[in-house]
Protein backbone atom coordinates (compact mmCIF):
# COMPACT_ATOMS: atom_id res chain seq x y z
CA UNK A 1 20.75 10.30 15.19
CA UNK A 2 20.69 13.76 16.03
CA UNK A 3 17.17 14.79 15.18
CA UNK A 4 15.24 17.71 16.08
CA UNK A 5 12.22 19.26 17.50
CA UNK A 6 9.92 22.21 17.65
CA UNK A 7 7.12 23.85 19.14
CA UNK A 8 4.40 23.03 17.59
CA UNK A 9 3.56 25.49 14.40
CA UNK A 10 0.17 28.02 14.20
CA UNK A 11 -1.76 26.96 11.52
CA UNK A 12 -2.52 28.94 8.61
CA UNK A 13 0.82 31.60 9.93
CA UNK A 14 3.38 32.25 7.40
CA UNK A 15 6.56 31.29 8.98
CA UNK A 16 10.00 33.13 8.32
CA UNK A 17 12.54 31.25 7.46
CA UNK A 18 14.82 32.44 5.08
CA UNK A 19 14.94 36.00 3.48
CA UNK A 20 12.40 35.58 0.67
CA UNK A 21 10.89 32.25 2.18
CA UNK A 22 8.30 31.42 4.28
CA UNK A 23 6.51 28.25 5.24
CA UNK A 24 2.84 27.44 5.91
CA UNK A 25 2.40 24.48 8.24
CA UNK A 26 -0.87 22.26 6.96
CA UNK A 27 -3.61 20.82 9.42
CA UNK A 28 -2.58 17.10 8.83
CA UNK A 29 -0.06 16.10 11.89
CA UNK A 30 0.42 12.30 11.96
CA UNK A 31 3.37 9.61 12.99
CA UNK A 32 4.38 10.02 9.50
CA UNK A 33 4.13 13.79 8.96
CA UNK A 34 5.08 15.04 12.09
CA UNK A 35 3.25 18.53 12.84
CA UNK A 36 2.15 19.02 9.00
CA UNK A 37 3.12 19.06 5.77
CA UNK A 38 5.64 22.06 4.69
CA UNK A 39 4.27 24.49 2.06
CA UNK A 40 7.30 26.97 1.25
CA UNK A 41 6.46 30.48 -0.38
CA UNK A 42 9.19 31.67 -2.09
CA UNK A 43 9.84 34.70 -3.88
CA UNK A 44 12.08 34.41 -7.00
CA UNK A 45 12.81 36.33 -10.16
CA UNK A 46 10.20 34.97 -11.91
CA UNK A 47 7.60 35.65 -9.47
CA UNK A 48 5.86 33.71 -6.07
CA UNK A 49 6.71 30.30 -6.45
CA UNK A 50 4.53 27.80 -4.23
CA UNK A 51 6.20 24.70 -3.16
CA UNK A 52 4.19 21.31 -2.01
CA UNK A 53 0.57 22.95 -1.74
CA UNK A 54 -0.15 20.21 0.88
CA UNK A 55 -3.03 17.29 1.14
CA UNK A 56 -6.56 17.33 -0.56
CA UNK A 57 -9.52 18.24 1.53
CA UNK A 58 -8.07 20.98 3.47
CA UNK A 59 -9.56 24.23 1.70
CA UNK A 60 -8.02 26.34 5.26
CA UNK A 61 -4.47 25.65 3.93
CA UNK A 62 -5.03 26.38 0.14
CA UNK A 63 -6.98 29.84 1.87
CA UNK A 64 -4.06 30.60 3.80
CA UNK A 65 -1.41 30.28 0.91
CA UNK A 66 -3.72 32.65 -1.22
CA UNK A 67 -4.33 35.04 1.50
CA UNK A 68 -0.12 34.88 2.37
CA UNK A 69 0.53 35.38 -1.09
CA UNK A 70 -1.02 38.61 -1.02
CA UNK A 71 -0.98 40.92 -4.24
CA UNK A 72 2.11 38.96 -5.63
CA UNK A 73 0.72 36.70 -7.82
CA UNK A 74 1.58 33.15 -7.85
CA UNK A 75 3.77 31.82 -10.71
CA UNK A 76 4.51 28.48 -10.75
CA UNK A 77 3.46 25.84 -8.19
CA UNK A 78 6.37 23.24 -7.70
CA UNK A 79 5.73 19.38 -6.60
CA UNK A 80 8.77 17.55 -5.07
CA UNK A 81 6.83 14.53 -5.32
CA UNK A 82 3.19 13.20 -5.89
CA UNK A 83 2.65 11.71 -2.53
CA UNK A 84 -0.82 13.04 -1.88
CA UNK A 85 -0.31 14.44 1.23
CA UNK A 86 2.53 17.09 -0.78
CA UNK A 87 0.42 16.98 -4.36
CA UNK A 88 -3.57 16.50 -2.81
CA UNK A 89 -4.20 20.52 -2.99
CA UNK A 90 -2.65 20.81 -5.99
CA UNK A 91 -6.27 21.19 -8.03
CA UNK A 92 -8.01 23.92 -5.44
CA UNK A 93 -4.73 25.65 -5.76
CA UNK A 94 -4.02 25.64 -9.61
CA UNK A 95 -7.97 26.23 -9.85
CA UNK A 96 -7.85 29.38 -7.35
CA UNK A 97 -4.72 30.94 -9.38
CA UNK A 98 -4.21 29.31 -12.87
CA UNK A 99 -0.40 28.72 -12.24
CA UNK A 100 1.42 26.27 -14.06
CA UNK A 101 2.29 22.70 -12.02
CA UNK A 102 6.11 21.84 -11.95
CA UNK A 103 7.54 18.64 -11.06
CA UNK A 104 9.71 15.47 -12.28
CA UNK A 105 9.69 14.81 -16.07
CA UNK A 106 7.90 11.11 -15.24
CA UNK A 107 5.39 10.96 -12.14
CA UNK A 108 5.24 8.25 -10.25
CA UNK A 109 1.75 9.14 -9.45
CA UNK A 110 -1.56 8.26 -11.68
CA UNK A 111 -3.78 11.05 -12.65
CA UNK A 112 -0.54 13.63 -11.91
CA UNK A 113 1.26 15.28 -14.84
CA UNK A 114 2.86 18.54 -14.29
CA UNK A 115 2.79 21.23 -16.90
CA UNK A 116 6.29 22.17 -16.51
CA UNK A 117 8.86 18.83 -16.60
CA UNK A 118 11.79 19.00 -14.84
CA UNK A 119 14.67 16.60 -15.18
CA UNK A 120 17.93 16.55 -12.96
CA UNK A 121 19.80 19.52 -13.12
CA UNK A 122 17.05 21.72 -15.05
CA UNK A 123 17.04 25.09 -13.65
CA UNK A 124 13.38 26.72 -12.92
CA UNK A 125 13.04 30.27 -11.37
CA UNK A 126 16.14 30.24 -9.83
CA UNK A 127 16.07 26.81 -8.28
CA UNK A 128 17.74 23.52 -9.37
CA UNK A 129 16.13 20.35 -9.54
CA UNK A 130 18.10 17.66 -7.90
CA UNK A 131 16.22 14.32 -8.72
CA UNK A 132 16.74 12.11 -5.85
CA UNK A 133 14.57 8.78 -6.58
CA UNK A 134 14.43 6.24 -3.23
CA UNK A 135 11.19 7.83 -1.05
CA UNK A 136 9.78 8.05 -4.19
CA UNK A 137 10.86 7.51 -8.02
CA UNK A 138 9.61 11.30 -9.02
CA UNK A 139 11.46 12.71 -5.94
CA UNK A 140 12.84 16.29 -6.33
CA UNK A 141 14.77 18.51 -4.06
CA UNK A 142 15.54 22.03 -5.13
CA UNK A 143 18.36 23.60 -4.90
CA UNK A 144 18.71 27.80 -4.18
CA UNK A 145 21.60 30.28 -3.34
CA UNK A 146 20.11 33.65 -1.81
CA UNK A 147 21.39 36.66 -1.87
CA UNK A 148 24.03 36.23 0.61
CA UNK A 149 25.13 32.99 -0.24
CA UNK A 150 23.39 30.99 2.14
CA UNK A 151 22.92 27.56 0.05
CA UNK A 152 19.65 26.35 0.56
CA UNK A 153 18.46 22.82 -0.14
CA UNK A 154 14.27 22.12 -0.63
CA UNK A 155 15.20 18.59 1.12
CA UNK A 156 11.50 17.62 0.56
CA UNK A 157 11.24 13.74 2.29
CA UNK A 158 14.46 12.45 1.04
CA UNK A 159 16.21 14.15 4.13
CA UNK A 160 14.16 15.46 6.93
CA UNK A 161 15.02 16.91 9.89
CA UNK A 162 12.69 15.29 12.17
CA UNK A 163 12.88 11.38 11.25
CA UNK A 164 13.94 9.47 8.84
CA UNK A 165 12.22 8.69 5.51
CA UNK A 166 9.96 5.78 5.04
CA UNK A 167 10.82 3.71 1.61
CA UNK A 168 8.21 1.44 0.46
CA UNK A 169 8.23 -0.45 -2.62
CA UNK A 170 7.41 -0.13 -5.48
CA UNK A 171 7.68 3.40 -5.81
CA UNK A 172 10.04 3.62 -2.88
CA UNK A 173 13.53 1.60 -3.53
CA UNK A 174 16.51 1.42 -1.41
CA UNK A 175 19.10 1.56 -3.63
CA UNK A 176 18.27 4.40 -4.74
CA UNK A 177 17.74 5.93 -1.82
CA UNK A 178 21.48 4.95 -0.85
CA UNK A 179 22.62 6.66 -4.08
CA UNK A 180 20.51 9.73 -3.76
CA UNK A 181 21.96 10.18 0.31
CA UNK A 182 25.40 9.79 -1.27
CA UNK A 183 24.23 12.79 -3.93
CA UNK A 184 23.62 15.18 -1.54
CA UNK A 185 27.12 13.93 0.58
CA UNK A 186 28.81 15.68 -2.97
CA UNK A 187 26.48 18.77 -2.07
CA UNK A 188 28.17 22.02 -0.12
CA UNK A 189 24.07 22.79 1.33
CA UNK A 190 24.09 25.00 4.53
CA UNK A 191 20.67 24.45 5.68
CA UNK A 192 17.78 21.88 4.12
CA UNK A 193 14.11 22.78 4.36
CA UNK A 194 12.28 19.70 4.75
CA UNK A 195 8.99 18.86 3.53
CA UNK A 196 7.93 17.87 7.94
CA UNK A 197 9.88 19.70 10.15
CA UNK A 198 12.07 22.41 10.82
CA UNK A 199 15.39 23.59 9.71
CA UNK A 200 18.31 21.45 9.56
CA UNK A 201 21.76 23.74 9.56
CA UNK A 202 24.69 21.79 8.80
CA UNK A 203 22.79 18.89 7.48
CA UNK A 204 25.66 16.80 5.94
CA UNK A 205 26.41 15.36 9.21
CA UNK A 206 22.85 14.07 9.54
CA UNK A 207 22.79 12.35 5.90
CA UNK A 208 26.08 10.57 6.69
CA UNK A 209 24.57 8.84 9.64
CA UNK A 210 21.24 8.06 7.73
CA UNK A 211 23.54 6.30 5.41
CA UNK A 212 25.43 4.78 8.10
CA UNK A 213 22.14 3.94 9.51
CA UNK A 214 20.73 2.28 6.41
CA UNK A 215 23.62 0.55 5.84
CA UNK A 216 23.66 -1.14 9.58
CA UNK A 217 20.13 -2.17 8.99
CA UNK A 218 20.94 -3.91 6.18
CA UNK A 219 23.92 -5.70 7.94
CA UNK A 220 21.10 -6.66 10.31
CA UNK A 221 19.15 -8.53 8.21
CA UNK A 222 21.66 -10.30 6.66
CA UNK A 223 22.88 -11.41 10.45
CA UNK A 224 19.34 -12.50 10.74
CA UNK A 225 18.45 -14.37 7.65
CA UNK A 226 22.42 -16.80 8.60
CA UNK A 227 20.21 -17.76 11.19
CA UNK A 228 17.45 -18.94 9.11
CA UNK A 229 14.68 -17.86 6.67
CA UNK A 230 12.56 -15.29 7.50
CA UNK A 231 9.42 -13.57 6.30
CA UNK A 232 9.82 -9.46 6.63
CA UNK A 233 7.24 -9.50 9.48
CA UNK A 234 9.58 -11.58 11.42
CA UNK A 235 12.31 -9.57 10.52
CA UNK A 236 10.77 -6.43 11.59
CA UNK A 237 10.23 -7.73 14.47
CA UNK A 238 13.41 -8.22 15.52
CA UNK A 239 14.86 -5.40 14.29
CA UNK A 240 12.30 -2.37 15.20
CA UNK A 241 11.53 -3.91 18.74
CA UNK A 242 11.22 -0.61 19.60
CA UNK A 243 9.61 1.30 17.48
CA UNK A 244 6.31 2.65 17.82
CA UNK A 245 3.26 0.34 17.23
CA UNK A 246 1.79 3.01 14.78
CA UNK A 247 5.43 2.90 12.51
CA UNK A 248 5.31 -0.75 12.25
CA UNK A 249 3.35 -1.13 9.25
CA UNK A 250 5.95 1.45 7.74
CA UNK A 251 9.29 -0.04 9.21
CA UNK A 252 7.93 -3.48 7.62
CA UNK A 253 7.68 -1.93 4.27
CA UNK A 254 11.49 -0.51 4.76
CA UNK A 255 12.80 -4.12 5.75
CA UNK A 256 11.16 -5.26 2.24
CA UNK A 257 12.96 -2.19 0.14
CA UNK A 258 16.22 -3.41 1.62
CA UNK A 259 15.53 -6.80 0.96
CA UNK A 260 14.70 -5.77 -2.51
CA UNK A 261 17.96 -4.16 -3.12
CA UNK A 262 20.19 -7.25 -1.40
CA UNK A 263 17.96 -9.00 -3.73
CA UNK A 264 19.41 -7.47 -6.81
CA UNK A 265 22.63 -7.66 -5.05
CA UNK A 266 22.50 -11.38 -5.13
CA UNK A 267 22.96 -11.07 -1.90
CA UNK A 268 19.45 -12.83 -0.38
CA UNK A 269 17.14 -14.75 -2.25
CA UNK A 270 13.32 -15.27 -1.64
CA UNK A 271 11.06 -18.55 -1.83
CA UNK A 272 7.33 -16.71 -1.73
CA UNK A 273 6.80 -14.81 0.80
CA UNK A 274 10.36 -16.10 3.00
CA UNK A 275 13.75 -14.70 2.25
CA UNK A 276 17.29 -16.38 3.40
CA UNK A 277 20.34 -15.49 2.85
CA UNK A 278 22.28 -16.20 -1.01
């Protein structure tokens, strides 16, 4: 798949990348996050609107969006989804300015409620909430046309332009991941900002082969399992030979959301922890 790179980002730099958006890259690279997490600053009608504060414990980041933010005052901080590592600074932030939280009407996270629900197609400060379950049940992207008509998608993890997304049950399901990808296939977007990651211009292209991709991987397994029972270790085995040793834990966990979904499908069934095919 045609996936990008970049330079690696400054840290604590507020990054153009749109008129009226900027991004602040947090301190917490990993094999799943790439360089950092993607806070976007974005100036709207309503005010400064923070998106995806970044992960707890890093009091430099939550500094740098206050010091970026300047004499505008923040007015709403947004949450595309409660995986810590987009929701952990949400306290030091809504401490430091009293903003409201926004995010999906029902969050898949414990101890997470945001003051401002959202449900599909609500309209906030000039964006749109798109919910797109599958990475996540409380998934969001946002949705934005500036000034001259560049449509702009907050792509969060559902579609990123570095990798693609990791979908782990239970709050992860593949099936709805499928039907979210095909969701944004509808979608006329000229450019996503990701939640990792840079840019991605023309992104439809890249969602059709995740799809594509997704779809072969689940023709995989079912290959595998005509051959015999197997127990998703087994199966990842075979199937991410290649993949890095630190992303095998995480592929794993994707071979048992599609097995979850061919499941429903009535298309595989499982006797404890081994799966064959229906």
């Amino acid at each position: 798949m045609p996936f990008l790179t970049e330079p690696e980002p400054a840290r604590g730099e507020n990054l153009p990348v749109l008129p009226g958006i900027t991004r602040i890259v947090a301190d917490n690279p990993g094999p799943m996050t790439y360089f950092g997490t993607n806070t976007y600053l974005i100036d709207t009608p309503e005010g400064l609107v923070v998106l995806d504060p970044g992960p707890e414990e890093h009091p430099a980041h939550v500094e740098a969006i206050q010091r970026h933010a300047g004499q505008r005052p923040i007015a709403l901080i947004l949450v595309s989804h409660t995986h810590h590592d987009h929701v952990g600074a949400v306290p030091a932030l809504q401490a430091a300015t009293g903003a409201p939280t926004v995010g999906f009407v029902r969050s898949a996270t414990e101890g997470f409620a945001a003051d401002v629900k959202l449900a599909d197609g609500d309209t906030i400060a000039g964006l749109t909430a798109i919910h797109t379950p599958g990475h996540l049940s409380d998934h969001l992207c946002f949705a934005v046309t500036l000034a001259d008509q560049t449509r702009v998608l907050f792509s969060a993890d559902h579609v990123m332009s570095w990798s693609t997304s990791v979908v782990s049950p239970p709050g992860g399901d593949m099936g709805d991941y499928f039907a979210s990808l095909r969701v944004l296939l509808d979608r006329e977007d000229d450019v996503y900002l990701p939640g990792h990651g840079p840019p991605l211009w023309q992104p439809r292209e890249l969602v059709r082969e995740m799809l594509t991709h997704r779809m072969a991987r689940e023709q995989a397994i079912a290959a595998r399992l005509g051959e015999g029972a197997a127990n998703t270790f087994t199966l990842m085995d075979t199937l991410y030979s290649q993949v890095n040793p630190r992303l095998r834990r995480a592929a794993e966990r994707n071979v048992l959301a599609h097995l979850l979904k061919m499941e429903a499908e009535g298309k595989v069934v499982r006797d404890g922890e081994m799966w064959r095919a229906a």
